[in-house]
C-alpha atoms as a PDB file:
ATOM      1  CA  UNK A   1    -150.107-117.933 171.045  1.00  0.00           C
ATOM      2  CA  UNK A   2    -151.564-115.980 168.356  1.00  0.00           C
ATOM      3  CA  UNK A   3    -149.508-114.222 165.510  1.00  0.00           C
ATOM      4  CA  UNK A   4    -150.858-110.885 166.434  1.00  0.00           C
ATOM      5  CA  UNK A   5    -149.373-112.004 170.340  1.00  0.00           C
ATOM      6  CA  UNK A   6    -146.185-112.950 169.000  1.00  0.00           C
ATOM      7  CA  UNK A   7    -144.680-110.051 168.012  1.00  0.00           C
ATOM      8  CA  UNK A   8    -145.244-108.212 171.730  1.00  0.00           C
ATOM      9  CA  UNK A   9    -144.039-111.337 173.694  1.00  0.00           C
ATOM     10  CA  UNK A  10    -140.593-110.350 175.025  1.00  0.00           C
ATOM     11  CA  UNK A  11    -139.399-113.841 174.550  1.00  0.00           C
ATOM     12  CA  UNK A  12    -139.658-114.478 170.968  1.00  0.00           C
ATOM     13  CA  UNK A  13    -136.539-115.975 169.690  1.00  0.00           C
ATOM     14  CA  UNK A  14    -135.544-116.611 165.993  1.00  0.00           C
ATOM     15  CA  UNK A  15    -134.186-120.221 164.870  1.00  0.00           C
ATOM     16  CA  UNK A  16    -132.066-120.476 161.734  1.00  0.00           C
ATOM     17  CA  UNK A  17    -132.082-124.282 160.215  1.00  0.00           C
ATOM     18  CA  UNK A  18    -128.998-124.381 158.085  1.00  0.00           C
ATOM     19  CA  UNK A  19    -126.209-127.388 156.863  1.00  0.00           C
ATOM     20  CA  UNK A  20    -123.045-126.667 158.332  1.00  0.00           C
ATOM     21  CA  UNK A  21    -119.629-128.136 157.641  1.00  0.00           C
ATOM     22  CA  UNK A  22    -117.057-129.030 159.772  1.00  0.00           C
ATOM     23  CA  UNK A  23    -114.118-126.720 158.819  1.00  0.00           C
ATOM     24  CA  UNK A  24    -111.336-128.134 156.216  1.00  0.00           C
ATOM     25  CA  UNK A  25    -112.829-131.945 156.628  1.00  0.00           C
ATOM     26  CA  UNK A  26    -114.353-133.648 153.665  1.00  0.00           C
ATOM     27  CA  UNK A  27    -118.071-133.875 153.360  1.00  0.00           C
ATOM     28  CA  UNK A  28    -120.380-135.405 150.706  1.00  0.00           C
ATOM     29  CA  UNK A  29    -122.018-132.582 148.983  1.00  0.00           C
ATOM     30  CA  UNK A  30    -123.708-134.467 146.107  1.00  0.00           C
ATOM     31  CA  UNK A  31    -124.380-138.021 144.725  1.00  0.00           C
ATOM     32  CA  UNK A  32    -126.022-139.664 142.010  1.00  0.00           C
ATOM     33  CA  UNK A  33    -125.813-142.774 139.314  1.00  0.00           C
ATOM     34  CA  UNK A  34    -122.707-142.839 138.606  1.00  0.00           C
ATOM     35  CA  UNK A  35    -120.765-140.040 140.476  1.00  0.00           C
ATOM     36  CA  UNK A  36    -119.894-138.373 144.001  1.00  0.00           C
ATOM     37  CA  UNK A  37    -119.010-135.144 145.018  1.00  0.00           C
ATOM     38  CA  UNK A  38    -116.568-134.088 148.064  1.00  0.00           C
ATOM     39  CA  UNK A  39    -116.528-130.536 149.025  1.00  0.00           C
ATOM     40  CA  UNK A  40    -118.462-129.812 145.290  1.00  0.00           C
ATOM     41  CA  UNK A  41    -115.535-131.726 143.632  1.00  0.00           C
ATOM     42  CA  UNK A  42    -117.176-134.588 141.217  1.00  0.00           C
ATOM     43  CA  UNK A  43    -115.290-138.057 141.463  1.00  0.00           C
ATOM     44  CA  UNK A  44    -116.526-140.792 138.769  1.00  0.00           C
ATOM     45  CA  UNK A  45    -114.393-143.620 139.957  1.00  0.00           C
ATOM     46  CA  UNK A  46    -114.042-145.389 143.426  1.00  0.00           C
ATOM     47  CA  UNK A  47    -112.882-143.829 146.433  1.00  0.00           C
ATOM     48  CA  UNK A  48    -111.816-143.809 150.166  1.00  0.00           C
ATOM     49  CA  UNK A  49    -112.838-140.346 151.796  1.00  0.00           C
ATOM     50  CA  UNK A  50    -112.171-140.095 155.157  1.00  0.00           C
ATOM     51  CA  UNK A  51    -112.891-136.703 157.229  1.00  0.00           C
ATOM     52  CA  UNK A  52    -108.857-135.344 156.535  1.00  0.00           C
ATOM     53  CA  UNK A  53    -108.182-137.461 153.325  1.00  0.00           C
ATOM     54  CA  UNK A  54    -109.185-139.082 150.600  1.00  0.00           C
ATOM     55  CA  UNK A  55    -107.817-141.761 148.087  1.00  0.00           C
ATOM     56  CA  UNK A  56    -109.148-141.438 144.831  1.00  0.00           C
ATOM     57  CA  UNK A  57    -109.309-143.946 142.119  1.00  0.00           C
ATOM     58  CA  UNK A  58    -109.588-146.794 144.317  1.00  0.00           C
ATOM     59  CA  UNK A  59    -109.018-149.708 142.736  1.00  0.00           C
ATOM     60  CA  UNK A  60    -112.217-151.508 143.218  1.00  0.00           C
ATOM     61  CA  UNK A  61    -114.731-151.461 140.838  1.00  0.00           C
ATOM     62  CA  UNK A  62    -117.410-154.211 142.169  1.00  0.00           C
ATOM     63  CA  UNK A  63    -117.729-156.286 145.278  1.00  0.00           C
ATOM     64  CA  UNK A  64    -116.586-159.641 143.630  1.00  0.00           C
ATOM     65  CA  UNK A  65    -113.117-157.993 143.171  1.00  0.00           C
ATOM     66  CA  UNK A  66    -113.001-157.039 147.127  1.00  0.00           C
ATOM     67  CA  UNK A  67    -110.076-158.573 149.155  1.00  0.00           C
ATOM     68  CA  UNK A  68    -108.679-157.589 152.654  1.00  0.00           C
ATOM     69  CA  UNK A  69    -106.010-155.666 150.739  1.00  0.00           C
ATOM     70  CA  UNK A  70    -107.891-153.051 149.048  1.00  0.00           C
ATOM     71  CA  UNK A  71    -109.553-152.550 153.160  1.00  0.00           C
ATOM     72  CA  UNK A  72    -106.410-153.252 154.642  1.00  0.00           C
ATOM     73  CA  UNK A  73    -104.738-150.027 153.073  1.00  0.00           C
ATOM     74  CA  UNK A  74    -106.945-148.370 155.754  1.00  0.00           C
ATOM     75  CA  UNK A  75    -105.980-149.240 158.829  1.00  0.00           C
ATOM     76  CA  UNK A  76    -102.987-146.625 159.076  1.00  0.00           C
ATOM     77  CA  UNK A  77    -106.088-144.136 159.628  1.00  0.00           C
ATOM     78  CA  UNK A  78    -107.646-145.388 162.250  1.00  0.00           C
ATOM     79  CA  UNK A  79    -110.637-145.686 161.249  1.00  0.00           C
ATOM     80  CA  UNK A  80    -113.244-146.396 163.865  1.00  0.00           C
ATOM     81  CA  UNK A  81    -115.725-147.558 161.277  1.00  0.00           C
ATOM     82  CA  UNK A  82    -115.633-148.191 157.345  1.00  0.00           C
ATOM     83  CA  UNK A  83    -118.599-147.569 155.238  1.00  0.00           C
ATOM     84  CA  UNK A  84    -118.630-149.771 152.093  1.00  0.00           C
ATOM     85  CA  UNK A  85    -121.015-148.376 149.486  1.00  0.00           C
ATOM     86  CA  UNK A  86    -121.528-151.339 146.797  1.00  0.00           C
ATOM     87  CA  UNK A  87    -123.045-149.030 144.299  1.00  0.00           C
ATOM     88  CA  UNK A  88    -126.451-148.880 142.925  1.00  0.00           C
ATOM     89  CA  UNK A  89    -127.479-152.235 144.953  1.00  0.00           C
ATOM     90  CA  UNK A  90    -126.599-153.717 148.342  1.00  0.00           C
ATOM     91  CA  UNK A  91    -124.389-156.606 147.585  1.00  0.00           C
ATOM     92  CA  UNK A  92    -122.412-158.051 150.211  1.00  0.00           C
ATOM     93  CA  UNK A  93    -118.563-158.365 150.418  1.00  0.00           C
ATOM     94  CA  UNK A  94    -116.543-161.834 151.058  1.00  0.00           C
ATOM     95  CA  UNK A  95    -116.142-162.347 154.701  1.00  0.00           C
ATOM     96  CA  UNK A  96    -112.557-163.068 153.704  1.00  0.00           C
ATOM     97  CA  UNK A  97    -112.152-159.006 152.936  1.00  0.00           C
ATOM     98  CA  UNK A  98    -113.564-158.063 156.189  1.00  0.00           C
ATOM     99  CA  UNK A  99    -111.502-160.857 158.469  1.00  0.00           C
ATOM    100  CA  UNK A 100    -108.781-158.901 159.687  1.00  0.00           C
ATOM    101  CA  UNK A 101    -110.833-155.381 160.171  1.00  0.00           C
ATOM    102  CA  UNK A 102    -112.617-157.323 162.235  1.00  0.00           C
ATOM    103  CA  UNK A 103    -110.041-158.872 164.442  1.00  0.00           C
ATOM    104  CA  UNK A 104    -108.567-154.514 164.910  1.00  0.00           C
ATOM    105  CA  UNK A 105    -112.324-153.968 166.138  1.00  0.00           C
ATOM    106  CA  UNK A 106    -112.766-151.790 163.022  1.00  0.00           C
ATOM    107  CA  UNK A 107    -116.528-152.129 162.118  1.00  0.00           C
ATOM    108  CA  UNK A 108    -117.487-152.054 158.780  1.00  0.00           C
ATOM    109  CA  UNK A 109    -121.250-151.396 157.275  1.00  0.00           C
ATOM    110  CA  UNK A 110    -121.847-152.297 153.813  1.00  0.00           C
ATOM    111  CA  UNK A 111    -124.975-150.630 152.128  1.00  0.00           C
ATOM    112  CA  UNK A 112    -125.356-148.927 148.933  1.00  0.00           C
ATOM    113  CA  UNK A 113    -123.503-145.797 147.478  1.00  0.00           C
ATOM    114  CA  UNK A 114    -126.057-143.015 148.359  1.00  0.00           C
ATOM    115  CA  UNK A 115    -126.771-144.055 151.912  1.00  0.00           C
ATOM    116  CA  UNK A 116    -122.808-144.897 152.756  1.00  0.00           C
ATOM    117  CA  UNK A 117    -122.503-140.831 151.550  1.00  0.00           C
ATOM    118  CA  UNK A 118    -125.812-139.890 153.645  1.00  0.00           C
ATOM    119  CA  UNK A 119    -124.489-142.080 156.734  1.00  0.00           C
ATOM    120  CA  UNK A 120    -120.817-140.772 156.579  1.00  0.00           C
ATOM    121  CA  UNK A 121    -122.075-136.996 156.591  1.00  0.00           C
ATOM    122  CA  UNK A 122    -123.815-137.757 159.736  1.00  0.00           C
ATOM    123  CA  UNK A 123    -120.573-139.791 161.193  1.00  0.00           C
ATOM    124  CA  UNK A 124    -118.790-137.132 160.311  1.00  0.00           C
ATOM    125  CA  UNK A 125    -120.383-134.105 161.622  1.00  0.00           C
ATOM    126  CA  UNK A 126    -120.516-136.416 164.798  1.00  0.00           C
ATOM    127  CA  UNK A 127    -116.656-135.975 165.328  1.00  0.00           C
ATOM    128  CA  UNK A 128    -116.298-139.580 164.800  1.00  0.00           C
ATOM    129  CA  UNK A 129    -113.463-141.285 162.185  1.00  0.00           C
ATOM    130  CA  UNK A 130    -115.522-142.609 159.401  1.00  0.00           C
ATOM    131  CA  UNK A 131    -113.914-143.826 155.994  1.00  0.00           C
ATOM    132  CA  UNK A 132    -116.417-144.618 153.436  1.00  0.00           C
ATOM    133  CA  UNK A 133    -115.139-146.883 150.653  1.00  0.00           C
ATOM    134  CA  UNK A 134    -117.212-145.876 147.765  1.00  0.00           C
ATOM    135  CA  UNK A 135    -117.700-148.197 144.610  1.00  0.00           C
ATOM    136  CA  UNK A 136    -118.867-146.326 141.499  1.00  0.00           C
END
């Protein structure tokens, strides 16, 4: 159809492309070396965030220090899967840490920082209960 066309044809329709966020439920909104930001809050040390909560100040700071406690302190939540973001680079967990998540049939996913944030926004808007477990 030609541009000229478009503007009689009685079934033109408009589409609007826009982000939209779940109402009150946490949602990356930014991410970079060294930082996050939830709902346009910046956090510069590790964190949980989950769609309803978050834990800040996680006390993880690389992958080495990782046991089934610090992933452990999730399962109250629920979680149906945990995102662990390992930073800059992918580096991979103990399977020690993991063992008992495992054995609840909670997956986990380990990849780096920005694509745990990227991958939990889409988990997220999906209805589903994501934690992402953020090292900064």
């Amino acid at each position: 159809m030609l541009p000229d066309q478009l503007s009689s044809c009685k079934w033109r329709h408009i589409l609007k492309l826009h982000l939209s966020q779940p109402a009150e439920k946490n949602i990356f909104t930014g991410y970079g070396s060294g930082y996050v930001v939830v709902n346009n809050k910046r956090y510069e040390n590790s964190l949980i965030t989950m769609p309803n909560n978050i834990i800040e100040d996680w006390q993880v700071l690389t992958v080495e220090q990782l046991t089934e406690e610090h992933l452990e302190l999730l399962i109250p939540y629920e979680p149906e899967i945990i995102l662990l973001g390992t930073g800059t680079t992918l580096s991979f967990p103990s399977p020690l840490a993991t063992k008992n998540l495992l054995k609840l049939k909670i997956g986990v996913e380990v990849m780096d920082t920005n694509a745990a944030c990227r991958t939990y926004n889409i988990l997220m808007a999906e209805g589903r209960n994501v934690a992402a477990a953020l090292l900064i």
